[in-house]
PDB file of N, CA and C in Angstrom:
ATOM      1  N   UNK A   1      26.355  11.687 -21.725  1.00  0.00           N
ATOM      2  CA  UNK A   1      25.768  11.264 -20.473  1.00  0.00           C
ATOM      3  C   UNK A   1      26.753  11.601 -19.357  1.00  0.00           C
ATOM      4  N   UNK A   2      26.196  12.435 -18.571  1.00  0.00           N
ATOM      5  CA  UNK A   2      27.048  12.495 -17.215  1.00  0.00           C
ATOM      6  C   UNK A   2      26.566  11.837 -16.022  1.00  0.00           C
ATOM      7  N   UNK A   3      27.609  11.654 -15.078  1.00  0.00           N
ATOM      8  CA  UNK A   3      26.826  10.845 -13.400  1.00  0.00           C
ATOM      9  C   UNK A   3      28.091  11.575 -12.651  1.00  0.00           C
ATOM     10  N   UNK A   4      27.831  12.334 -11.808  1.00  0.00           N
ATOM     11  CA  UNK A   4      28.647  13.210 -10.464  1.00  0.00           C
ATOM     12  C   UNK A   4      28.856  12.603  -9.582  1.00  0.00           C
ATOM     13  N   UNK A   5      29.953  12.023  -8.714  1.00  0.00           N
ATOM     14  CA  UNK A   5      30.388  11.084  -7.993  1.00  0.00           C
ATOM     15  C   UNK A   5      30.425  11.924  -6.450  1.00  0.00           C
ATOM     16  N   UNK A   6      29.558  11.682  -5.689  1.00  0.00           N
ATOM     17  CA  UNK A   6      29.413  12.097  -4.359  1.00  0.00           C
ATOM     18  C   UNK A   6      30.022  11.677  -3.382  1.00  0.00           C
ATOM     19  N   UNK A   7      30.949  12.483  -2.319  1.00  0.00           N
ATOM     20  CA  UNK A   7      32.022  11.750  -1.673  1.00  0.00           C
ATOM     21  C   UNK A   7      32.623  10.792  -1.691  1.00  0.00           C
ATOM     22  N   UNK A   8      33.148  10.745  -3.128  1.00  0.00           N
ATOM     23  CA  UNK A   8      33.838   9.614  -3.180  1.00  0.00           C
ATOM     24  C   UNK A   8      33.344   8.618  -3.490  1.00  0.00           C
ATOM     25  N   UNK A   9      32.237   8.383  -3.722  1.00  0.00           N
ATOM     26  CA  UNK A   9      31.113   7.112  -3.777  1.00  0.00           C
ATOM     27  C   UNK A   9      31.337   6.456  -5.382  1.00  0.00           C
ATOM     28  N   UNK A  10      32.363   6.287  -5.656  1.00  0.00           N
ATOM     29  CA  UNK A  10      32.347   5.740  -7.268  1.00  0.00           C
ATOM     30  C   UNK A  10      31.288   4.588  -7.429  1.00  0.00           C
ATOM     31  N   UNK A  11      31.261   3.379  -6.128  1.00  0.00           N
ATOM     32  CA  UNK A  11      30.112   2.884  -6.692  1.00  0.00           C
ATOM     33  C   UNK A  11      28.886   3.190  -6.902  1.00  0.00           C
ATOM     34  N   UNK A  12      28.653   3.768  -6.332  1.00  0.00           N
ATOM     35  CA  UNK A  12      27.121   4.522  -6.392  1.00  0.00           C
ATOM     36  C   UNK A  12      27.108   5.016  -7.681  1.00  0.00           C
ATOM     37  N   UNK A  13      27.875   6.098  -7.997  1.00  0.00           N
ATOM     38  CA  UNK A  13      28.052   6.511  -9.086  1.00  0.00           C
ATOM     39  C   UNK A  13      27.914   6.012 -10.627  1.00  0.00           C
ATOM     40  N   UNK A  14      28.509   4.466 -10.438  1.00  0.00           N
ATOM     41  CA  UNK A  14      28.473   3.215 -11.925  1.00  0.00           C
ATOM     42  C   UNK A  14      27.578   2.713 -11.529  1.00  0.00           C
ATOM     43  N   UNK A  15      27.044   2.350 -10.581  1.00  0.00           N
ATOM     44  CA  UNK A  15      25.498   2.020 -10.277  1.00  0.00           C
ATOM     45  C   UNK A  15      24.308   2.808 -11.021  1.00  0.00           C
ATOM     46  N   UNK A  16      24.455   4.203 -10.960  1.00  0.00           N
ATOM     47  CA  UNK A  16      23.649   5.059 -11.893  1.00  0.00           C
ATOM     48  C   UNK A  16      23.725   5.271 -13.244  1.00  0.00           C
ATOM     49  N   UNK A  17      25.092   5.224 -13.248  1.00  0.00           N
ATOM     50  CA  UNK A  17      25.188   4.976 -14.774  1.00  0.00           C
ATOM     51  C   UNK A  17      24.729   3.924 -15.384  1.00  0.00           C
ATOM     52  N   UNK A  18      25.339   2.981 -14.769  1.00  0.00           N
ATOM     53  CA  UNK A  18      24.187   1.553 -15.336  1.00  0.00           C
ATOM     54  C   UNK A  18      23.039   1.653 -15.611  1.00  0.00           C
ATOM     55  N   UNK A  19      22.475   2.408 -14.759  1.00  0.00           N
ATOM     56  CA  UNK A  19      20.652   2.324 -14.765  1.00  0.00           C
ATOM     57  C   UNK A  19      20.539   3.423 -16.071  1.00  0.00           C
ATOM     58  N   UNK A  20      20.992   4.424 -16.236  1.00  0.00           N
ATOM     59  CA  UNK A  20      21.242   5.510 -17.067  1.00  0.00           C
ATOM     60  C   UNK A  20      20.811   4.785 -18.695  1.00  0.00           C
ATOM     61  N   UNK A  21      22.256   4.196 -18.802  1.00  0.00           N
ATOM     62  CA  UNK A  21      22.518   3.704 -20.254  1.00  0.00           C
ATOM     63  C   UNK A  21      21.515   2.417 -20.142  1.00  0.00           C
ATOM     64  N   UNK A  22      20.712   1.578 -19.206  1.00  0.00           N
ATOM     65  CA  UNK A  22      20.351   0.952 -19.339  1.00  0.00           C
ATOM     66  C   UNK A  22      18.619   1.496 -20.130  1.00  0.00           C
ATOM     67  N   UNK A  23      18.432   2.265 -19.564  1.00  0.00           N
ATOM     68  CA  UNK A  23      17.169   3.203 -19.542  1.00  0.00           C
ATOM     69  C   UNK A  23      16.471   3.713 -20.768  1.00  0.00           C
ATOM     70  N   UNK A  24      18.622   4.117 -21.571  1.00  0.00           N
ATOM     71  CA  UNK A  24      18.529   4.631 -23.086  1.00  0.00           C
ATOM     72  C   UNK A  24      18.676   3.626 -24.054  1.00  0.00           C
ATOM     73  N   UNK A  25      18.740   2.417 -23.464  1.00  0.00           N
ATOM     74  CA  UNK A  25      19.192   1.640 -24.362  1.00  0.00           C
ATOM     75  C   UNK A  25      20.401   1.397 -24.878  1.00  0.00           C
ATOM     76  N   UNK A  26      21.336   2.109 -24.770  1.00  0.00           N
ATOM     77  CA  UNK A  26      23.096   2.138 -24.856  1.00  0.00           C
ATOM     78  C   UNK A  26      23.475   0.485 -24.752  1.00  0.00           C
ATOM     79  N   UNK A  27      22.963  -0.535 -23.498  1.00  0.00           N
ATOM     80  CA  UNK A  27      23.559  -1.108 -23.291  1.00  0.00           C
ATOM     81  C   UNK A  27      23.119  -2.391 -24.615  1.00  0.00           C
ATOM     82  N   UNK A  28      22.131  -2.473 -25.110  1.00  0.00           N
ATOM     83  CA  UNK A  28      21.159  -2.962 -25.959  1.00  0.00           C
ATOM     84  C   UNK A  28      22.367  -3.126 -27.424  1.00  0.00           C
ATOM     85  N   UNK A  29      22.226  -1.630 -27.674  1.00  0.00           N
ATOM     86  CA  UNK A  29      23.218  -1.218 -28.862  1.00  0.00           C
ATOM     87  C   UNK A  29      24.165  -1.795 -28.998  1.00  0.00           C
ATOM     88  N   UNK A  30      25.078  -1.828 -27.642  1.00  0.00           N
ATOM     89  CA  UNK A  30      26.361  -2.579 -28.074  1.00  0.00           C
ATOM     90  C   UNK A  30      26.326  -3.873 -28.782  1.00  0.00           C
ATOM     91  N   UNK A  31      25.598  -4.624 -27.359  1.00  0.00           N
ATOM     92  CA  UNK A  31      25.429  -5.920 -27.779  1.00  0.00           C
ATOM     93  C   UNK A  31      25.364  -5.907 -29.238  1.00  0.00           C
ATOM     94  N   UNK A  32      23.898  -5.298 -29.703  1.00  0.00           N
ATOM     95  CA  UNK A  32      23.457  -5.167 -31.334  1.00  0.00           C
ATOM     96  C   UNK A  32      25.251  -5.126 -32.480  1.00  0.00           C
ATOM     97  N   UNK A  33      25.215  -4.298 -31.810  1.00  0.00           N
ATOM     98  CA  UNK A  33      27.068  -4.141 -33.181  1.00  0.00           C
ATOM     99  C   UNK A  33      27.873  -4.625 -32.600  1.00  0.00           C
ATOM    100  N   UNK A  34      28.443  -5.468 -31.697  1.00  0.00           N
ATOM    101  CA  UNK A  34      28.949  -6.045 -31.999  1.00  0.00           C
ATOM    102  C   UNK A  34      29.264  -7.520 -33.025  1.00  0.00           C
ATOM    103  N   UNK A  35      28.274  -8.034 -32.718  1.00  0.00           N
ATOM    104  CA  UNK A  35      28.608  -8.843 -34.616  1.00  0.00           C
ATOM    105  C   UNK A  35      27.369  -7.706 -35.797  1.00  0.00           C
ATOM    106  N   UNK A  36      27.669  -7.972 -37.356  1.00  0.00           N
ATOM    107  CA  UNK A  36      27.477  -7.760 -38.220  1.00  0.00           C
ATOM    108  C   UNK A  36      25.893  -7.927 -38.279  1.00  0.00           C
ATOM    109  N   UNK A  37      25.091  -6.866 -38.420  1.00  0.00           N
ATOM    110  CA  UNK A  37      23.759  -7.862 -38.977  1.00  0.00           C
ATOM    111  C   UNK A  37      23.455  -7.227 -40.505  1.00  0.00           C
ATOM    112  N   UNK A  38      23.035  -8.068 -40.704  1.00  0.00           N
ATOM    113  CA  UNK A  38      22.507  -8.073 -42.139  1.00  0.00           C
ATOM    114  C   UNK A  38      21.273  -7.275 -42.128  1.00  0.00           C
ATOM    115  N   UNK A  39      21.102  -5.923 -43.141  1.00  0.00           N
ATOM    116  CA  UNK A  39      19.817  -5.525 -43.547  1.00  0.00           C
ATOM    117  C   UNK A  39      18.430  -5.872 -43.147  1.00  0.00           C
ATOM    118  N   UNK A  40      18.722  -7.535 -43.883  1.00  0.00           N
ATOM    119  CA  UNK A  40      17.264  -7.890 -44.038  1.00  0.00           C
ATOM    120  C   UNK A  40      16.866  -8.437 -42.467  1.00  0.00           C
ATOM    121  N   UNK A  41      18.121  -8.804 -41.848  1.00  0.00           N
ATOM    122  CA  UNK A  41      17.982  -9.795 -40.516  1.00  0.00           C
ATOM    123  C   UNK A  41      17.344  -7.971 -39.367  1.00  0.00           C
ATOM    124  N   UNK A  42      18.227  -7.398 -39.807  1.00  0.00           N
ATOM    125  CA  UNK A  42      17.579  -5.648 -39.636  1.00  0.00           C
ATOM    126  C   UNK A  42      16.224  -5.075 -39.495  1.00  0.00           C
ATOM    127  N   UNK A  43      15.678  -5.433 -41.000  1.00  0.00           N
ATOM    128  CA  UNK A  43      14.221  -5.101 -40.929  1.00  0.00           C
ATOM    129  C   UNK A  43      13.223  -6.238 -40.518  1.00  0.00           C
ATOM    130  N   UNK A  44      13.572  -7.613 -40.200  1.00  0.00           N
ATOM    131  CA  UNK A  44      13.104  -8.497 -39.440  1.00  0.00           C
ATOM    132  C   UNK A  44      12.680  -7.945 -37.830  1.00  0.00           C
ATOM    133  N   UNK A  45      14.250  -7.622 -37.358  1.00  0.00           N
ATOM    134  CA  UNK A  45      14.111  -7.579 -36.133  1.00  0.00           C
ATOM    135  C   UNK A  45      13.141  -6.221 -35.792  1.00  0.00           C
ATOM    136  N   UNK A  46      13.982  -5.170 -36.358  1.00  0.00           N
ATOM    137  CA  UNK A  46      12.766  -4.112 -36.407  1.00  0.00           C
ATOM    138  C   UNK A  46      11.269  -3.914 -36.914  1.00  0.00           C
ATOM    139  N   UNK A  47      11.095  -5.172 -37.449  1.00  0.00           N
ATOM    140  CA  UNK A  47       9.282  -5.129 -37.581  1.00  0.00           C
ATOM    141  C   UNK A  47       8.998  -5.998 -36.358  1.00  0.00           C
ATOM    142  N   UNK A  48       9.572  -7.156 -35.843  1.00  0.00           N
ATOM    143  CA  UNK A  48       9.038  -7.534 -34.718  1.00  0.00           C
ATOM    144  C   UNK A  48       8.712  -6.479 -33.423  1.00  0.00           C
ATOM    145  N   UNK A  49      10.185  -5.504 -33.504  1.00  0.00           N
ATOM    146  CA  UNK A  49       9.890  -5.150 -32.240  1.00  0.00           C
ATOM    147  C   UNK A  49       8.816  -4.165 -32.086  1.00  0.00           C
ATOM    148  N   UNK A  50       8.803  -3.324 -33.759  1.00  0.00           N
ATOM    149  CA  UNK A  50       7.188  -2.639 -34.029  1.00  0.00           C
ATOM    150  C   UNK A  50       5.791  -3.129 -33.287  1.00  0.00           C
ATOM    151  N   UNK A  51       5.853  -4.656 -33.876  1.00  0.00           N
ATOM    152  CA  UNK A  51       4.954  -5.633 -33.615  1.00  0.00           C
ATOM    153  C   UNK A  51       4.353  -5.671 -31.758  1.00  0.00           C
ATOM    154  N   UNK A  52       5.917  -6.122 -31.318  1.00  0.00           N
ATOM    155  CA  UNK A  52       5.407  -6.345 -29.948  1.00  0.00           C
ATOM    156  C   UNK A  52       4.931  -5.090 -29.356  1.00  0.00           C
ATOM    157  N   UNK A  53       5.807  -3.556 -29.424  1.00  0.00           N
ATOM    158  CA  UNK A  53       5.392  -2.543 -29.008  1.00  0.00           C
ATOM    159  C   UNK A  53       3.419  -2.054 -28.900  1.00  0.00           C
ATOM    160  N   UNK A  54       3.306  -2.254 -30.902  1.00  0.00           N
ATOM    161  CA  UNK A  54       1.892  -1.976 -30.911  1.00  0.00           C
ATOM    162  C   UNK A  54       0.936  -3.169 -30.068  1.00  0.00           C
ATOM    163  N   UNK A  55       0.732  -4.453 -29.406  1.00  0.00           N
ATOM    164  CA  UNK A  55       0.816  -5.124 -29.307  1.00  0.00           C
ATOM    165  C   UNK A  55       0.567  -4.764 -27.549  1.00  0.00           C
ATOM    166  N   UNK A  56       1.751  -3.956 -26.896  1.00  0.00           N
ATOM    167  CA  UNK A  56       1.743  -3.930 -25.639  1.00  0.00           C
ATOM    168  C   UNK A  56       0.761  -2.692 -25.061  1.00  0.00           C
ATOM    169  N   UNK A  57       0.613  -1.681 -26.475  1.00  0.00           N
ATOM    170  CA  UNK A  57      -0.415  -0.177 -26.755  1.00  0.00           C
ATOM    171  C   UNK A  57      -1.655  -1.066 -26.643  1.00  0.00           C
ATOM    172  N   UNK A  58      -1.678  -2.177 -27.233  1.00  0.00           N
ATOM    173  CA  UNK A  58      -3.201  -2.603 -27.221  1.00  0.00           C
ATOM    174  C   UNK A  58      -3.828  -2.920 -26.621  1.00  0.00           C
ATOM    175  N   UNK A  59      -3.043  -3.787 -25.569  1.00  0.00           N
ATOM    176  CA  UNK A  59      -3.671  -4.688 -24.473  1.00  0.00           C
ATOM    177  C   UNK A  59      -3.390  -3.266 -23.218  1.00  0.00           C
ATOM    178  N   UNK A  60      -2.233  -2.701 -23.256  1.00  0.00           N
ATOM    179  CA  UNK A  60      -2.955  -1.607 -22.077  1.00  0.00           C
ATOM    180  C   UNK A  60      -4.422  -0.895 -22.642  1.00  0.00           C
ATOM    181  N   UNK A  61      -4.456  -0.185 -23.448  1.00  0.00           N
ATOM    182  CA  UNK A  61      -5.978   0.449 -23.860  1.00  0.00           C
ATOM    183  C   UNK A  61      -6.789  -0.611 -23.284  1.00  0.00           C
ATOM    184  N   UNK A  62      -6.474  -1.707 -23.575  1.00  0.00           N
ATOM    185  CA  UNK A  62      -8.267  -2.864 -23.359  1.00  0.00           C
ATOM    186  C   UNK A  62      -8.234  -2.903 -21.710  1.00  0.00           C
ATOM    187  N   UNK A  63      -7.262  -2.896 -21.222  1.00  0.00           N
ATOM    188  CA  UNK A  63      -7.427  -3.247 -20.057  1.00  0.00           C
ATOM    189  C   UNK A  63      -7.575  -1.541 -19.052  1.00  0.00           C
ATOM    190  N   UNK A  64      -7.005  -1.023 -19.797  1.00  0.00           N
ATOM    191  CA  UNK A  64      -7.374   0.403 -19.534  1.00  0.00           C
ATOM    192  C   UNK A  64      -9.503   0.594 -19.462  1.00  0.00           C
ATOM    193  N   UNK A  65     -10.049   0.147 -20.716  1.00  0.00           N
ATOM    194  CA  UNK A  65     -11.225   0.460 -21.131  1.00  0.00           C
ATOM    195  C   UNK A  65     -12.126  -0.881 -20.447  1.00  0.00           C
ATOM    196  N   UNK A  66     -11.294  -2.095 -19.322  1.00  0.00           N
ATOM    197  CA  UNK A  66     -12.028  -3.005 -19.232  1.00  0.00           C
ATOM    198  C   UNK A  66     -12.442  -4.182 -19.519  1.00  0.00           C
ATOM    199  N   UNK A  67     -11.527  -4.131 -21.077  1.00  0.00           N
ATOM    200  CA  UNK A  67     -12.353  -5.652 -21.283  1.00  0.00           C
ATOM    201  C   UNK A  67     -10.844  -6.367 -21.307  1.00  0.00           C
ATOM    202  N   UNK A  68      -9.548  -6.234 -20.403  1.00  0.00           N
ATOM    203  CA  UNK A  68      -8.954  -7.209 -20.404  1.00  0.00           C
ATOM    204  C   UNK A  68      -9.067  -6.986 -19.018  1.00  0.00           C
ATOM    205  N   UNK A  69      -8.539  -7.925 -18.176  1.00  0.00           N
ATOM    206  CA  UNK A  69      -8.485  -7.435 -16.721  1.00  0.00           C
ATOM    207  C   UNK A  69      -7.091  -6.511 -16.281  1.00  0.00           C
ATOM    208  N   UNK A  70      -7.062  -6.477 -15.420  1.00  0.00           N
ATOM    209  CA  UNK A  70      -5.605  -5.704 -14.624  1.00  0.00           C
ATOM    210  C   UNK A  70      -4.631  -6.602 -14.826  1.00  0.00           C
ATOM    211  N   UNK A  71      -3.617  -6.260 -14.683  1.00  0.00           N
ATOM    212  CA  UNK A  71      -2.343  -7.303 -13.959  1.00  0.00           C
ATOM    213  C   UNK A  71      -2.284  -7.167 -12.982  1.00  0.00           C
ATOM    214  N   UNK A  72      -1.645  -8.669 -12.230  1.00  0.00           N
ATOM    215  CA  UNK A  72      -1.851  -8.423 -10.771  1.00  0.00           C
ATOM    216  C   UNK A  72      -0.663  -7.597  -9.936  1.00  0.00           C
ATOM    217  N   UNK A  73      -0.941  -7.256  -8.799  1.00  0.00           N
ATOM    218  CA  UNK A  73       0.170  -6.316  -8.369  1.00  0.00           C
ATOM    219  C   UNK A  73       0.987  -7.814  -8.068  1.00  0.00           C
ATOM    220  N   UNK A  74       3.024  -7.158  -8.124  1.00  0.00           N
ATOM    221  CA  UNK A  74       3.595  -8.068  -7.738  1.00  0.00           C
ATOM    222  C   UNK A  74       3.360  -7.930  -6.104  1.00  0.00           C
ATOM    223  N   UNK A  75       3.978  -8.541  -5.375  1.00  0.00           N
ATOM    224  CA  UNK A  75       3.507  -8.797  -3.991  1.00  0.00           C
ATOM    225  C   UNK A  75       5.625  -8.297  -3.794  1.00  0.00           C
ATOM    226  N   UNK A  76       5.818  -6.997  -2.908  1.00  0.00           N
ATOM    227  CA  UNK A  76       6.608  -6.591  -2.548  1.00  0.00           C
ATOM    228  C   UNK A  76       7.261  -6.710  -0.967  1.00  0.00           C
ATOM    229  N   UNK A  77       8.379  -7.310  -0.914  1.00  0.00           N
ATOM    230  CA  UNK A  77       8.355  -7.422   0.971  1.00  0.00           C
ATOM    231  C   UNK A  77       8.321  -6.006   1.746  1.00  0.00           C
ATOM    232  N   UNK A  78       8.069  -6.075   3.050  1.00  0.00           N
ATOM    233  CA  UNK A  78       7.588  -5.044   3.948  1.00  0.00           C
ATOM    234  C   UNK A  78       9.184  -4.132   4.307  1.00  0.00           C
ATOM    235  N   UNK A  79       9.105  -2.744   3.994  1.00  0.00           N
ATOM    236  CA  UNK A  79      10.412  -2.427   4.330  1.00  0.00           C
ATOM    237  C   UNK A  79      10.757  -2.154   5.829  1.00  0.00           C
ATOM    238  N   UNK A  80      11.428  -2.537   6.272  1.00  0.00           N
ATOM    239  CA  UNK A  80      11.655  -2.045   7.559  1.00  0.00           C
ATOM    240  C   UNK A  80      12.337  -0.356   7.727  1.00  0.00           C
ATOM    241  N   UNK A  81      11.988   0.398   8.851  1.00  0.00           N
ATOM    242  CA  UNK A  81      12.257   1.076   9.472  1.00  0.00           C
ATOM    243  C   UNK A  81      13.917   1.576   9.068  1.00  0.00           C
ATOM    244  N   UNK A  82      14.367   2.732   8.838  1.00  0.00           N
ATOM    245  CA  UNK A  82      15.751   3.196   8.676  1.00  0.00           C
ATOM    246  C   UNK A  82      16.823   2.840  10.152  1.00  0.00           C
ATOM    247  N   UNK A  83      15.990   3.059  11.357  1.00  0.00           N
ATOM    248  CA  UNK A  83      16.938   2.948  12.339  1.00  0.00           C
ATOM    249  C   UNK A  83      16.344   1.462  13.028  1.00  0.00           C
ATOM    250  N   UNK A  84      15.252   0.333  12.466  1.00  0.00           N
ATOM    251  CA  UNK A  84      15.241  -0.823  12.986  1.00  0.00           C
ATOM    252  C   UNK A  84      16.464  -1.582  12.796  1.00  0.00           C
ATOM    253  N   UNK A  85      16.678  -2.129  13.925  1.00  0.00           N
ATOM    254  CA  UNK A  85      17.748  -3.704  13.986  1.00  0.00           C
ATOM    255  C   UNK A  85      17.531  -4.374  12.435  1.00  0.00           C
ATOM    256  N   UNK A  86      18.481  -4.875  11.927  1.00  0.00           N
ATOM    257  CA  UNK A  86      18.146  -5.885  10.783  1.00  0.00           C
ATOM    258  C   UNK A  86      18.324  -7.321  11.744  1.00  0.00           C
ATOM    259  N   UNK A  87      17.770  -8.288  11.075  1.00  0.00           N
ATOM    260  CA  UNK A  87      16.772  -9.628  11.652  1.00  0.00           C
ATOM    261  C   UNK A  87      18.531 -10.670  11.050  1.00  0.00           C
ATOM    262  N   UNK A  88      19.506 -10.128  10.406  1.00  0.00           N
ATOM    263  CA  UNK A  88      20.449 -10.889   9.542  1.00  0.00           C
ATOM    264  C   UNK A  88      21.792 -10.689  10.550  1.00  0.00           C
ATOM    265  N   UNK A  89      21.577  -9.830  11.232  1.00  0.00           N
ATOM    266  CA  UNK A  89      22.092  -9.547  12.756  1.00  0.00           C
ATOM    267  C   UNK A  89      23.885  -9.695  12.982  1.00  0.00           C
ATOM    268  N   UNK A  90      23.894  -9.196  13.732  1.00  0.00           N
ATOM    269  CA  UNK A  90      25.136  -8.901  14.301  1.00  0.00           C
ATOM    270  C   UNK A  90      25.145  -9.091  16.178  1.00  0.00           C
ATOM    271  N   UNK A  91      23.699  -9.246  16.174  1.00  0.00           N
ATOM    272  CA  UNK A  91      23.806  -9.554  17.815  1.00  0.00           C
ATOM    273  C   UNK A  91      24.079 -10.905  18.455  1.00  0.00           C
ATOM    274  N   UNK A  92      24.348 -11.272  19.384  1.00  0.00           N
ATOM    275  CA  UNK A  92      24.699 -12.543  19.661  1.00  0.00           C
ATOM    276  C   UNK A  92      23.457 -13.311  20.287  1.00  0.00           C
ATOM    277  N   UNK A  93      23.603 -14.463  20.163  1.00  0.00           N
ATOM    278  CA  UNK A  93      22.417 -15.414  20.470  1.00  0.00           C
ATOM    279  C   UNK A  93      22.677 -16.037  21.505  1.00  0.00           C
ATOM    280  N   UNK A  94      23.657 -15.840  22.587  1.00  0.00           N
ATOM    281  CA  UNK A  94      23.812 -16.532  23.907  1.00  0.00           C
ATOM    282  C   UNK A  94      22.639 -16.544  24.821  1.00  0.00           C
TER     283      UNK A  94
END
């Protein structure tokens, strides 16, 4: 995995990476090995997550085909303008 650091911008940079390894699952893995799991605790976890996956295939198709409903949209705040004033301000209130 690579991330190219643009003027200097290292945070930006581990910011992407984060999202990166987060994306592939990398960050998942660790957690996973760091302690020991057992086989069977193994094919537990990996049939659940089978489970939920087929599970999440299903209910999109139904709701895809209608007979579940939509989800609702989340409700997102309004972005302001690149060169508007921010409202968190720096101007004075005299």
């Amino acid at each position: 995995m690579q991330v190219f650091v643009k003027d200097n911008n290292v945070d930006q940079a581990l910011k992407v990476l984060k999202k990166k390894m987060q994306r592939e699952g990398i960050l998942r893995e660790i957690k996973q090995r760091k302690n020991y799991e057992k086989p069977s605790e193994r094919r537990v976890r990996e049939k659940a997550e089978a489970t939920r996956r087929a599970r999440k295939v299903a209910r999109k198709k139904a709701q895809h085909e209608g007979l579940l409903p939509m989800p609702k949209a989340k409700a997102r705040p309004a972005r302001r303008p690149a060169g508007a004033p921010s409202s968190t301000g720096s101007g004075s209130a005299s």
